[in-house]
Protein backbone atom coordinates (compact mmCIF):
# COMPACT_ATOMS: atom_id res chain seq x y z
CA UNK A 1 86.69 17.74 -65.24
CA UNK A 2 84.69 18.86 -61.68
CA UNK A 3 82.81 22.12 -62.46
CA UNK A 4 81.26 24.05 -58.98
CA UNK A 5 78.10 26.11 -59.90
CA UNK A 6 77.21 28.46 -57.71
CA UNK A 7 73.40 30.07 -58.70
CA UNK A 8 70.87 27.97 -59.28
CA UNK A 9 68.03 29.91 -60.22
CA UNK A 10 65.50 30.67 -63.15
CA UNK A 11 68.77 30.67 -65.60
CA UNK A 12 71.43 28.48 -63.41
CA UNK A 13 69.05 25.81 -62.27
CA UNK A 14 68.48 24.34 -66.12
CA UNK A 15 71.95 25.15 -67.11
CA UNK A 16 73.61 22.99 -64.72
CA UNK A 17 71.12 20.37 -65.62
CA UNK A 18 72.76 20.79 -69.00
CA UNK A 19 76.33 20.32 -67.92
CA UNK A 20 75.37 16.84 -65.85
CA UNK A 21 73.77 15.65 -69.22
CA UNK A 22 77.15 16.87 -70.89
CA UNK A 23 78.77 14.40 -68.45
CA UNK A 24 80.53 16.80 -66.56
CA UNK A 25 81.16 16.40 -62.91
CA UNK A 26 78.64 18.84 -61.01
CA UNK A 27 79.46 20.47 -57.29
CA UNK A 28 76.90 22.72 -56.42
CA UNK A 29 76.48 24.90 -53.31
CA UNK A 30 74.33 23.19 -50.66
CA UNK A 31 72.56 26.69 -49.49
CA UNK A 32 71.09 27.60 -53.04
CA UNK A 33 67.36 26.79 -53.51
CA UNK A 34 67.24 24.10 -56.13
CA UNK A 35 70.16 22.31 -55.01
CA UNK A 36 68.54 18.84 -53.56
CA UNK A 37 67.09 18.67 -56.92
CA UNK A 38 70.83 18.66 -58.64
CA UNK A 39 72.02 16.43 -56.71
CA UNK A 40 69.41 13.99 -57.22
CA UNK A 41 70.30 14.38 -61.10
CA UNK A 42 74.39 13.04 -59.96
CA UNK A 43 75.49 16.58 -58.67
CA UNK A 44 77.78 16.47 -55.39
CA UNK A 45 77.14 19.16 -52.75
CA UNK A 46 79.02 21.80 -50.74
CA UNK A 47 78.35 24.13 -48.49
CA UNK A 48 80.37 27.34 -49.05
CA UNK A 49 81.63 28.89 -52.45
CA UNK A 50 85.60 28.10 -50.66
CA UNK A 51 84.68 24.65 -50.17
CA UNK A 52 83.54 24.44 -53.65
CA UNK A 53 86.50 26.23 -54.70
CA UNK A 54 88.79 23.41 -52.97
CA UNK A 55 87.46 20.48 -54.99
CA UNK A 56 86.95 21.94 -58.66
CA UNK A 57 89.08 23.19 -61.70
CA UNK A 58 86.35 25.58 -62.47
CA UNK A 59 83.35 27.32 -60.70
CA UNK A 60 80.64 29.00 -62.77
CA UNK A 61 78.49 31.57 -60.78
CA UNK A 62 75.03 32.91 -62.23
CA UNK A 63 74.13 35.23 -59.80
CA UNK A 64 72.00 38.46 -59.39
CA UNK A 65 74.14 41.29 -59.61
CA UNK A 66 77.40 42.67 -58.98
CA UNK A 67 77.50 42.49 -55.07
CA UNK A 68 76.78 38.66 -55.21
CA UNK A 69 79.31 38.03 -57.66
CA UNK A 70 82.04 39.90 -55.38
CA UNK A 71 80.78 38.18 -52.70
CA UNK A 72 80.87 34.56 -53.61
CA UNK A 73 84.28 35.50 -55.35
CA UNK A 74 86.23 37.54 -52.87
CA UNK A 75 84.47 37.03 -49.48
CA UNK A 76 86.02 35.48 -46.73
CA UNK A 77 84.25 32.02 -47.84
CA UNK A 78 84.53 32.95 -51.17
CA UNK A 79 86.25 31.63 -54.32
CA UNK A 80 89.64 33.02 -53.66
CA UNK A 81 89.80 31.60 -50.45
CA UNK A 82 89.70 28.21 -51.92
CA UNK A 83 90.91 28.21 -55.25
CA UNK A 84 94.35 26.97 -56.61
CA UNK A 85 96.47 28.50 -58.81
CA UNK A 86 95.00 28.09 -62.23
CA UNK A 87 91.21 27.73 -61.08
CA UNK A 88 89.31 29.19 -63.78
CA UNK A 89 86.02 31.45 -62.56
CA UNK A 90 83.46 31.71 -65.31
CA UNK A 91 81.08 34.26 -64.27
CA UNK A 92 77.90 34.06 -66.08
CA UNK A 93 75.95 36.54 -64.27
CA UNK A 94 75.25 39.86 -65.96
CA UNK A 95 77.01 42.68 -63.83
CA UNK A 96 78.98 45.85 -64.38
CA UNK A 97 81.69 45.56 -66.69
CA UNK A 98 84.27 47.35 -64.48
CA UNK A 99 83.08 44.54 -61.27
CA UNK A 100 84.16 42.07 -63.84
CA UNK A 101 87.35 43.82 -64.13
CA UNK A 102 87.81 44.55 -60.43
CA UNK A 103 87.05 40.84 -59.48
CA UNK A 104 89.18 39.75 -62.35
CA UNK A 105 92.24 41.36 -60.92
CA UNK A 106 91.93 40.44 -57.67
CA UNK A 107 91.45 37.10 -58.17
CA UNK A 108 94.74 37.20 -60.75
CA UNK A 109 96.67 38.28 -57.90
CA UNK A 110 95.73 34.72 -56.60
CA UNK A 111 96.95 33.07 -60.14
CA UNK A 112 93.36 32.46 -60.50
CA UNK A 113 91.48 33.22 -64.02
CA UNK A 114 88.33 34.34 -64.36
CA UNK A 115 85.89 34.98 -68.01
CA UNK A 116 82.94 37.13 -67.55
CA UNK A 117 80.56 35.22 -70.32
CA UNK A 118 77.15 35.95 -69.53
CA UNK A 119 74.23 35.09 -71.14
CA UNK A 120 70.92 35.91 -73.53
CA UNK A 121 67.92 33.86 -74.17
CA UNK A 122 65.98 33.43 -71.15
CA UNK A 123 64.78 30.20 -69.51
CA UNK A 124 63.34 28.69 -72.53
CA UNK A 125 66.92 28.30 -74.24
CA UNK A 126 68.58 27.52 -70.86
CA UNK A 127 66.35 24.51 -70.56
CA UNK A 128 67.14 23.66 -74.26
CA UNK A 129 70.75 24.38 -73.73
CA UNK A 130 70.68 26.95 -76.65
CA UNK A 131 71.69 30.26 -74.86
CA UNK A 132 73.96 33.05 -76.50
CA UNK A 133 77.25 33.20 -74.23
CA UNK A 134 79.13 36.69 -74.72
CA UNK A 135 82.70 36.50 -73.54
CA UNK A 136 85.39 38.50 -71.87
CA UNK A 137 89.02 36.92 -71.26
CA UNK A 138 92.14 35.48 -72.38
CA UNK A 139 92.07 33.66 -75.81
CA UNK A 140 93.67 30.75 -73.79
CA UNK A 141 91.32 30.70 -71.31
CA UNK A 142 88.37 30.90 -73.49
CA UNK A 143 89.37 28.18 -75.73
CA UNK A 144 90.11 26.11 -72.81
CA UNK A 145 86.86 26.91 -71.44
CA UNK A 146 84.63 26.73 -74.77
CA UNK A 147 83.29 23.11 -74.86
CA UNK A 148 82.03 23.49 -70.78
CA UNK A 149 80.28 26.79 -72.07
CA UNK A 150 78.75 24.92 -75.24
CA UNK A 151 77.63 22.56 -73.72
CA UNK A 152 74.68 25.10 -72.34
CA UNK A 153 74.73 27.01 -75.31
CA UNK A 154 73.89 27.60 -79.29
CA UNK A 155 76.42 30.39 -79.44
CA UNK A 156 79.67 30.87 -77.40
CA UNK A 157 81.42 34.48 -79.01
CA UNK A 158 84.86 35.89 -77.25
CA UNK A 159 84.12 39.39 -77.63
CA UNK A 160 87.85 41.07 -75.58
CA UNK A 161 89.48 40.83 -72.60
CA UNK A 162 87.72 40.96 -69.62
CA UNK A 163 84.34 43.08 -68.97
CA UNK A 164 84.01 42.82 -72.37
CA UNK A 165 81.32 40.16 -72.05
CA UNK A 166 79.30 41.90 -69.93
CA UNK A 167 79.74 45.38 -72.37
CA UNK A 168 78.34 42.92 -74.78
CA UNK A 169 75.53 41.70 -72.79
CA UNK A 170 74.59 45.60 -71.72
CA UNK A 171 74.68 46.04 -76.08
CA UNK A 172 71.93 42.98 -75.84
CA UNK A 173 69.86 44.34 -72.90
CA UNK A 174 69.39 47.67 -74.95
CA UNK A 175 68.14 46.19 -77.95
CA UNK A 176 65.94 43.76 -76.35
CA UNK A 177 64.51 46.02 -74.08
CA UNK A 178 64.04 48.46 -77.02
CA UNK A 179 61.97 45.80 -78.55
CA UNK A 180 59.98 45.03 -76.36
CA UNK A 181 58.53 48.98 -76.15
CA UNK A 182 58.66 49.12 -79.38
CA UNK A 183 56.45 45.96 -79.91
CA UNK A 184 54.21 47.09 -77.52
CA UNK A 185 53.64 50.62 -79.00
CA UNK A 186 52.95 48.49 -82.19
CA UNK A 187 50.04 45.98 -80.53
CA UNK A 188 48.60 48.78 -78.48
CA UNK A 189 48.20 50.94 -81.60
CA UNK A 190 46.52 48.11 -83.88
CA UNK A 191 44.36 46.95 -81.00
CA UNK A 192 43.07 50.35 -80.13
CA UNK A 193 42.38 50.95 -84.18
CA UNK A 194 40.74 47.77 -83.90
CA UNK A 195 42.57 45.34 -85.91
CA UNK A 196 43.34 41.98 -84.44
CA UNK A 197 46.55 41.75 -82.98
CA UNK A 198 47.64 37.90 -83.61
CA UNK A 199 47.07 39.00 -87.32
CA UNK A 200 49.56 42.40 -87.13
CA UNK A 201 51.73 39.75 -85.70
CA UNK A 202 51.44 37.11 -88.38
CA UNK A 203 51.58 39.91 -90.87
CA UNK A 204 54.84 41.40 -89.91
CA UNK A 205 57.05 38.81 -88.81
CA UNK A 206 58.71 37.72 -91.82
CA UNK A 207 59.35 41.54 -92.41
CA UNK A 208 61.87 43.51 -91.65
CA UNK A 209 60.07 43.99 -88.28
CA UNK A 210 60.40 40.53 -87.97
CA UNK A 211 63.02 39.48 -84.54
CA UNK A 212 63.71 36.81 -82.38
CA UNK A 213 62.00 39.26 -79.47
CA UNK A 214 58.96 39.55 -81.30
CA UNK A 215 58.24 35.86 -81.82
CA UNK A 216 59.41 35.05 -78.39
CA UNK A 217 57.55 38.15 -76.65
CA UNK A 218 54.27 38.67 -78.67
CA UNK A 219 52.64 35.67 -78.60
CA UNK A 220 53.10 35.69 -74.25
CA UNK A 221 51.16 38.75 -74.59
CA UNK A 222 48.13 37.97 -76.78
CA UNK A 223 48.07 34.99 -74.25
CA UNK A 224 48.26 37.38 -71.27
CA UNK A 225 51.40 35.28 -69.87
CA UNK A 226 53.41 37.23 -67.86
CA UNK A 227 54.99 34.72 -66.02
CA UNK A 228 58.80 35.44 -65.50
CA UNK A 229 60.89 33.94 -68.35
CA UNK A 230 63.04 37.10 -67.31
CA UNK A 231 61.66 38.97 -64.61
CA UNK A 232 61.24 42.80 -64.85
CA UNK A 233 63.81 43.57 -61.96
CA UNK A 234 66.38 41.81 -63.68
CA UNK A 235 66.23 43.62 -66.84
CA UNK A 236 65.90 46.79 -64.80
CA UNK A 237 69.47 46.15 -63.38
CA UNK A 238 70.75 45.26 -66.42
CA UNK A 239 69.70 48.92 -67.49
CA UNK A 240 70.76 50.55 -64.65
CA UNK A 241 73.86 48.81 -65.34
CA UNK A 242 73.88 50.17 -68.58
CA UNK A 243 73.35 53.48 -68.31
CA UNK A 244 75.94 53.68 -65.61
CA UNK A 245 78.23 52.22 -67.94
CA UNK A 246 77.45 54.74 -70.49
CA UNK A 247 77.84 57.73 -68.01
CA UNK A 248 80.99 56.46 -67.18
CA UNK A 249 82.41 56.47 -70.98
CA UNK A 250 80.29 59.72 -72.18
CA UNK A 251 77.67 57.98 -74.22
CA UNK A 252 74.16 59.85 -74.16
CA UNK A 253 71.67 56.70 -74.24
CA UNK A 254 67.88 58.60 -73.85
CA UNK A 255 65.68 55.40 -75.34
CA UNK A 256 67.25 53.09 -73.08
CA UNK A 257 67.11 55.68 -70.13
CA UNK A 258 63.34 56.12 -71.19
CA UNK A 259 62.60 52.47 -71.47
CA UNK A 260 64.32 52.30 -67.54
CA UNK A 261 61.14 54.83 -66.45
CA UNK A 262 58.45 52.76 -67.91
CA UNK A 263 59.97 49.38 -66.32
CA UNK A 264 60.11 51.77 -63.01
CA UNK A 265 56.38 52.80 -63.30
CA UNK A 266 55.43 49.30 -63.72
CA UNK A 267 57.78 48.15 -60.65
CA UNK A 268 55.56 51.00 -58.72
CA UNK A 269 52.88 49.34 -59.19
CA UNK A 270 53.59 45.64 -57.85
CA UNK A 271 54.77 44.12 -61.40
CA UNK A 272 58.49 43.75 -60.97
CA UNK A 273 58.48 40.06 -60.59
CA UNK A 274 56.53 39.70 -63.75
CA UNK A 275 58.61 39.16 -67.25
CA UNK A 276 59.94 41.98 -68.91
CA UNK A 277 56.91 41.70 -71.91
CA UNK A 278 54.49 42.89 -69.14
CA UNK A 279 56.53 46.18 -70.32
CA UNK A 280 52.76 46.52 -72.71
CA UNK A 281 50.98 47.04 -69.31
CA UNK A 282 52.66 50.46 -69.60
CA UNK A 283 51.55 51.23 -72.96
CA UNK A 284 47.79 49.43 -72.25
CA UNK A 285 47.29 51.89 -69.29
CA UNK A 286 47.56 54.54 -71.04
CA UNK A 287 45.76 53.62 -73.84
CA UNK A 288 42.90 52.22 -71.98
CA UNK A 289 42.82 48.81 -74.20
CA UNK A 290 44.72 45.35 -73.87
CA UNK A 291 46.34 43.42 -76.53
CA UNK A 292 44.90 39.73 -76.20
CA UNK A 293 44.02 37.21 -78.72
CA UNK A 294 39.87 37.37 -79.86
């Protein structure tokens, strides 16, 4: 099977990696940053999303947002231009649930299918191939699709029809991001009370405090690593995405909407290419004290 990937950033760049060591059959677009590097790995190149479109059975995108992924879909070189009947589009980006649906339709109208399945776990499990996908589509499609998708992933869950991957993935972004403050209210307060931080850490962990954020988050911190696994932007769209979402279906959401202020403070003040654990510069500003190893 000839897969297209279109995205090959922080997330897409390791993932299609993943797929060539599946031994999948890699076209990638020619204008994305990263993609000389693919093709040195076996990956073909092309240099519009249509022309892409023309020579695959299905074309992954990972991009930005929801104006990129209607874009590369629906624009005049897009996807749909391209694409035969029965084309598959797996759109792993995180976006709006109702662009899914929008895209979705429009590219139906074409007899072309299309899963929103994006993903969770940062670049560490995109280079180890063990992301969480979250799916939205036809049960055909998805089982048709589900060996391509495990193939960069520990965990590949059809969660509805269409959009409602990405509802899924907005369900994720709230709880990590929820986390994350609530980890760094934790360190802030034990480091200011002057007990040791890595200790709190070591402490708790196997608790019921205990997560999968904490041991991937805390331990960045203590090191001062903020680094972008997932930059703060990013997870700032995903809220915004989120709360729009949740305006739209008359859902009050005032922890996520006060998380969203602290990321914007932070963005203020130069950090929104920095991962989403430098959230704790928030709580170390006002505080007056930084969490870091002894």
């Amino acid at each position: 099977m000839k897969i297209g990937f279109i995205g090959l950033g922080i997330m897409g760049k390791p993932m299609s990696k993943n797929l060539l060591k599946a031994g999948y059959e890699l076209v990638v677009l020619a204008t994305n940053k990263g993609a000389s590097e693919l093709v040195s790995l076996g990956a073909s190149s092309a240099d519009t999303p249509k022309a892409i479109a023309e020579q695959t059975d299905v074309v992954i995108t990972m991009l930005p947002n929801s104006p990129q992924v209607k874009e590369v879909a629906l624009g005049v070189k897009g996807i749909i231009a391209g694409a035969k009947p029965g084309t598959v589009v797996i759109d792993m980006s995180s976006i709006a649930p109702l662009t899914s649906k929008e895209i979705a339709q429009k590219l139906g109208e074409k007899g072309i299918d299309m899963l929103d399945a994006p993903v969770s776990g940062g670049e560490p499990k995109a280079i180890e191939g063990t992301l969480s996908v979250m799916v939205g589509g036809k049960q055909e499609i998805f089982d048709q699709c589900y060996d391509i998708m495990k193939a960069m992933a520990a965990t590949v869950v059809r969660t509805g029809d269409v959009g409602a991957g990405n509802v899924t993935k907005l369900a994720n972004q709230i709880i990590v991001a929820i986390n994350i403050a609530a980890m760094s209210e934790a360190f802030v307060l034990a480091s200011k009370a002057g007990v040791e931080p890595e200790l709190v850490y070591q402490a708790i962990r196997s608790g019921l405090a205990g997560s999968t954020v904490l041991d991937a988050k805390a331990p960045l911190v203590m090191d001062r690593k903020f680094e972008p696994g997932f930059r703060l932007n990013l997870h700032m769209k995903d809220l915004y995405n989120v709360l729009e979402t949740s305006h739209e279906v008359g859902v009050p959401l005032p922890l996520t909407a006060s998380v969203l202020e602290m990321m914007q403070a932070l963005k203020v003040e130069g950090l929104g290419d920095c991962d989403h654990g430098s959230l704790i510069r928030f709580y170390e500003a006002l505080a007056k004290v930084e969490v870091k190893r002894s």
